[in-house]
N, C-alpha and C. Protein backbone atom coordinates (compact mmCIF):
# COMPACT_ATOMS: atom_id res chain seq x y z
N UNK A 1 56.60 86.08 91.73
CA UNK A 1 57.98 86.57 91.71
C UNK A 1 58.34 87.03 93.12
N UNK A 2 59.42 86.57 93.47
CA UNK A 2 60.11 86.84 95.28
C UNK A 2 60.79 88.48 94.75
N UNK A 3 60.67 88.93 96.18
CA UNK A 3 61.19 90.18 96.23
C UNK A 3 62.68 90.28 95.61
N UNK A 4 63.67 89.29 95.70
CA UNK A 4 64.69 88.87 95.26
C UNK A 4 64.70 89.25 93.76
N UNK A 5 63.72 88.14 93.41
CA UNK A 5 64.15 88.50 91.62
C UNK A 5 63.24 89.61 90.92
N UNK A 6 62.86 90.65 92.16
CA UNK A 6 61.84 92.23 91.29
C UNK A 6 63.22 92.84 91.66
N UNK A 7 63.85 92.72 92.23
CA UNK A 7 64.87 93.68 92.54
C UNK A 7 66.41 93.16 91.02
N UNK A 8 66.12 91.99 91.33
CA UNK A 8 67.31 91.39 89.85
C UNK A 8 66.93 92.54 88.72
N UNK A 9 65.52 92.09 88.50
CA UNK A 9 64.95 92.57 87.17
C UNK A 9 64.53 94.00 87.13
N UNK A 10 64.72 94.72 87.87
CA UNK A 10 64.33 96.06 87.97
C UNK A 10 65.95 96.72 87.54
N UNK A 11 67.49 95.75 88.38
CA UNK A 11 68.47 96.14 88.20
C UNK A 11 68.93 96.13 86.73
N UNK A 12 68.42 94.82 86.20
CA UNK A 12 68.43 94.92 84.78
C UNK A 12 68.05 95.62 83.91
N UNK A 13 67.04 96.09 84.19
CA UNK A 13 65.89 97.12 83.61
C UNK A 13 66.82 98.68 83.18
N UNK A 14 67.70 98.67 84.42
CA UNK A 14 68.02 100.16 84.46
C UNK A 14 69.66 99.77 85.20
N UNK A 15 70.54 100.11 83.89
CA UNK A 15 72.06 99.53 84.53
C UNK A 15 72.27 100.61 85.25
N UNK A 16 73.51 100.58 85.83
CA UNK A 16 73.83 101.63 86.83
C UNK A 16 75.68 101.79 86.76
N UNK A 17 76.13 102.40 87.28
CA UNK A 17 77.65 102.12 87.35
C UNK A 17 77.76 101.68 88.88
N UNK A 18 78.31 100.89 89.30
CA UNK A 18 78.57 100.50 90.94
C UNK A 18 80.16 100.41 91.35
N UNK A 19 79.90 101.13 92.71
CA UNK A 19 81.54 100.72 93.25
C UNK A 19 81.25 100.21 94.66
N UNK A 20 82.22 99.09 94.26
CA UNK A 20 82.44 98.08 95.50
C UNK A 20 83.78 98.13 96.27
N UNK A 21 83.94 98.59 97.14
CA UNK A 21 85.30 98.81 98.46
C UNK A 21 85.17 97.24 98.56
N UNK A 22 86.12 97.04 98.58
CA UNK A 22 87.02 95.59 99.17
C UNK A 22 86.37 94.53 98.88
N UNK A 23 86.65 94.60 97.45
CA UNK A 23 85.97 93.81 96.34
C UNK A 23 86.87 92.57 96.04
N UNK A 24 87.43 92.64 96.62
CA UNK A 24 88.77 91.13 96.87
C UNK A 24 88.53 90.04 97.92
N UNK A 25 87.61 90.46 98.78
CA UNK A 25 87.37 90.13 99.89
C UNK A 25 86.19 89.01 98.87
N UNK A 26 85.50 88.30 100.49
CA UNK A 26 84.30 86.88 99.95
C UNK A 26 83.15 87.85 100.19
N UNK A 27 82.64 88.83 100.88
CA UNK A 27 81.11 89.60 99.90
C UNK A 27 81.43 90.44 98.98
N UNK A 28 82.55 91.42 99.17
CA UNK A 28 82.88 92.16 97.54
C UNK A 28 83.04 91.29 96.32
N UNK A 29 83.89 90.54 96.21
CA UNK A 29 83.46 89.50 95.52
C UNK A 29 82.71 89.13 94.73
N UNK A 30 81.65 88.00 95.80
CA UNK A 30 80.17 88.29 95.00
C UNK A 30 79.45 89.06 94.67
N UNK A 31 79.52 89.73 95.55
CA UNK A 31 78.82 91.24 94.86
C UNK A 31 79.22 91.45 93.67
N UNK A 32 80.29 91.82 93.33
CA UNK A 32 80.95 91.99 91.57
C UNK A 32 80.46 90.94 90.84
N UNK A 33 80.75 89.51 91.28
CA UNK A 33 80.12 88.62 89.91
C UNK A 33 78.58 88.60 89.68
N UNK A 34 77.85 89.09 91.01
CA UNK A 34 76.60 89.15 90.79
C UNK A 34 76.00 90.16 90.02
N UNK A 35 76.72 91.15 89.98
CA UNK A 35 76.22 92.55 89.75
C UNK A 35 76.75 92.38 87.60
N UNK A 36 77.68 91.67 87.66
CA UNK A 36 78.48 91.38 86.45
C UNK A 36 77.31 90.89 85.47
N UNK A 37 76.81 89.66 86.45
CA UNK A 37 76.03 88.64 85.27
C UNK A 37 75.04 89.53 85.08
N UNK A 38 74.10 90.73 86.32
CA UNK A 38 73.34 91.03 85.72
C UNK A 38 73.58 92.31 84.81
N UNK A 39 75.10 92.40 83.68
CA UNK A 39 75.46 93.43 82.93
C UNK A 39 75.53 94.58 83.41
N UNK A 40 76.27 94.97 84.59
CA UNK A 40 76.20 95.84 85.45
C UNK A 40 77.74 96.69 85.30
N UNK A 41 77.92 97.95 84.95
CA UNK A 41 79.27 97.88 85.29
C UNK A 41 79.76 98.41 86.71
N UNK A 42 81.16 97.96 86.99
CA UNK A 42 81.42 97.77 88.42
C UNK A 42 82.86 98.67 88.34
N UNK A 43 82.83 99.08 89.44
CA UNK A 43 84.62 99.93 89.92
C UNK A 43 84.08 99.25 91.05
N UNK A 44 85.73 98.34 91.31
CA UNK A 44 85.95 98.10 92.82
C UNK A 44 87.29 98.66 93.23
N UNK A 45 87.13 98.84 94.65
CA UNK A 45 88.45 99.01 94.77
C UNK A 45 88.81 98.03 96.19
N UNK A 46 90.33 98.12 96.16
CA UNK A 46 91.01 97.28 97.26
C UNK A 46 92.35 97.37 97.78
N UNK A 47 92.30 97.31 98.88
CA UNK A 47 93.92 97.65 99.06
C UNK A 47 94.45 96.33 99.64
N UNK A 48 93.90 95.07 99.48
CA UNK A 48 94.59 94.24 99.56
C UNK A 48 94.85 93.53 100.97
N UNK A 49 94.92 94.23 102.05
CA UNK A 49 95.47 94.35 103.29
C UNK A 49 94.72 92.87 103.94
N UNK A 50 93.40 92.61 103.42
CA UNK A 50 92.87 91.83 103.88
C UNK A 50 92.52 90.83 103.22
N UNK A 51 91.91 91.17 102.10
CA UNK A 51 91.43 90.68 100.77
C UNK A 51 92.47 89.85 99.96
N UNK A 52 92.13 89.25 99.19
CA UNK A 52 92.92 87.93 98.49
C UNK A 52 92.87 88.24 96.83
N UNK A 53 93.74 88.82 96.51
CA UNK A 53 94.00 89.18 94.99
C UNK A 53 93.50 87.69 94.15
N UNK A 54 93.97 86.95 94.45
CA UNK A 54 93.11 85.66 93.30
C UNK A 54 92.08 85.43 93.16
N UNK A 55 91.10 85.91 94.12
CA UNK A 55 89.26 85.92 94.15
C UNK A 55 89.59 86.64 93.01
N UNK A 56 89.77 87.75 92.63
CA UNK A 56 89.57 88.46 91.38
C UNK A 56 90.04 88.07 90.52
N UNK A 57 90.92 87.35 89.96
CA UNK A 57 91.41 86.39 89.09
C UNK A 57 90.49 85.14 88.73
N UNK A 58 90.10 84.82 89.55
CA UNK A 58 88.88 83.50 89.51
C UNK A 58 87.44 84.10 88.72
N UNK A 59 86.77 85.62 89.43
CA UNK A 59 85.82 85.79 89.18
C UNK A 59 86.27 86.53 87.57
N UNK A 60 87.72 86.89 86.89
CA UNK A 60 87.65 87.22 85.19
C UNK A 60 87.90 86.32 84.98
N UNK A 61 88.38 85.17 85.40
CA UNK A 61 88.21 83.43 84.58
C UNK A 61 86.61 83.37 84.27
N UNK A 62 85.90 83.41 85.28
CA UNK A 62 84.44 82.89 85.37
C UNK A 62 83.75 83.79 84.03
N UNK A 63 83.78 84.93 84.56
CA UNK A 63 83.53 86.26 83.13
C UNK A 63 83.92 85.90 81.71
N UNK A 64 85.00 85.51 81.36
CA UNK A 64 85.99 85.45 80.21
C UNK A 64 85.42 84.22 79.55
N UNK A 65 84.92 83.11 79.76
CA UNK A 65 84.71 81.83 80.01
C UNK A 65 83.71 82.11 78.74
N UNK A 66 83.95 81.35 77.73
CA UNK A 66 82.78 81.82 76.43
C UNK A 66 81.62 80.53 76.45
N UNK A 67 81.93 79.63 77.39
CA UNK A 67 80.75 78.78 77.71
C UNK A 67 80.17 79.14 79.08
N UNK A 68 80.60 80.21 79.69
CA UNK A 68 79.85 80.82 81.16
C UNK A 68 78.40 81.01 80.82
N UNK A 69 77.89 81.39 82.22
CA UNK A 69 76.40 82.06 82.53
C UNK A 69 75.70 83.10 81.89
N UNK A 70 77.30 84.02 81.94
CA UNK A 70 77.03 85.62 81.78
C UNK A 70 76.40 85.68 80.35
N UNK A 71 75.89 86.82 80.21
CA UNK A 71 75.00 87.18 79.19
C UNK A 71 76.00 87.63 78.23
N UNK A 72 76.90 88.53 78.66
CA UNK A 72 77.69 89.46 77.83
C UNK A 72 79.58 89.16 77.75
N UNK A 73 79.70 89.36 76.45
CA UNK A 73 81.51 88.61 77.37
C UNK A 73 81.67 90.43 77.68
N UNK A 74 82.89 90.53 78.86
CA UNK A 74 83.37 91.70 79.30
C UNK A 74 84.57 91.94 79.67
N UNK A 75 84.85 92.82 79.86
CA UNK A 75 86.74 93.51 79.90
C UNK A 75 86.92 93.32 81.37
N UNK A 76 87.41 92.69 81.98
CA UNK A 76 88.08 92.93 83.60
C UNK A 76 89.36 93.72 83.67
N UNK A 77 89.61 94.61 84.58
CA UNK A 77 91.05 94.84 84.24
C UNK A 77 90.98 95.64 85.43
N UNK A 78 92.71 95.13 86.36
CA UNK A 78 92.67 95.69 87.62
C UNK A 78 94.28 95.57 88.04
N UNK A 79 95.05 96.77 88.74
CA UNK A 79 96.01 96.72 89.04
C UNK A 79 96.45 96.55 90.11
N UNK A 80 97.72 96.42 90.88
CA UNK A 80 98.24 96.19 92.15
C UNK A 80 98.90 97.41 92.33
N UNK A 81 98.87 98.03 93.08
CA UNK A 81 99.50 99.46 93.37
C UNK A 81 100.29 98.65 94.68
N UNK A 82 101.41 98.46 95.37
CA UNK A 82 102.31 98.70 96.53
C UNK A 82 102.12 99.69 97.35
N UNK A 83 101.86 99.72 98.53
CA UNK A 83 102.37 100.59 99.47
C UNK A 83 103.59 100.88 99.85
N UNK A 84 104.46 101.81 100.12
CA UNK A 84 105.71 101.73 99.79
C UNK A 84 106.34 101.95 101.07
């Protein structure tokens, strides 16, 4: 077993709650779907400025998907706040 998958399976072992800053972005992102499949729950946050609101749309398609990867089906749910 690679150091890689003692660390998967240890995360599995013992869920956690995680928050990911600029989770819209391409490593927040993955980070969330990775952390997802391994039944993880996640708070991200984002203000957008940089980050691409449809990555997160893509990765609750991928989630939602009842022939997906994921182990578990799960709730995504995330708002757009404006700066004013």
């Amino acid at each position: 077993m690679t150091r890689y998958e003692a660390i998967q399976a240890e995360i599995l072992e013992n869920p956690k709650v995680w928050l990911i800053t600029c989770v819209a972005g391409f490593i927040g992102s993955n980070l969330l779907e990775k952390l997802l499949l391994l039944s993880q729950k996640v708070v991200g946050l984002d203000r957008f400025s940089t980050g691409y609101h449809p990555i997160l749309s893509k990765v609750e398609e991928k989630i939602s998907n009842p022939l997906s990867p994921y182990p578990v089906t799960r709730e995504v749910g995330y708002f757009v706040k404006k700066e004013i």
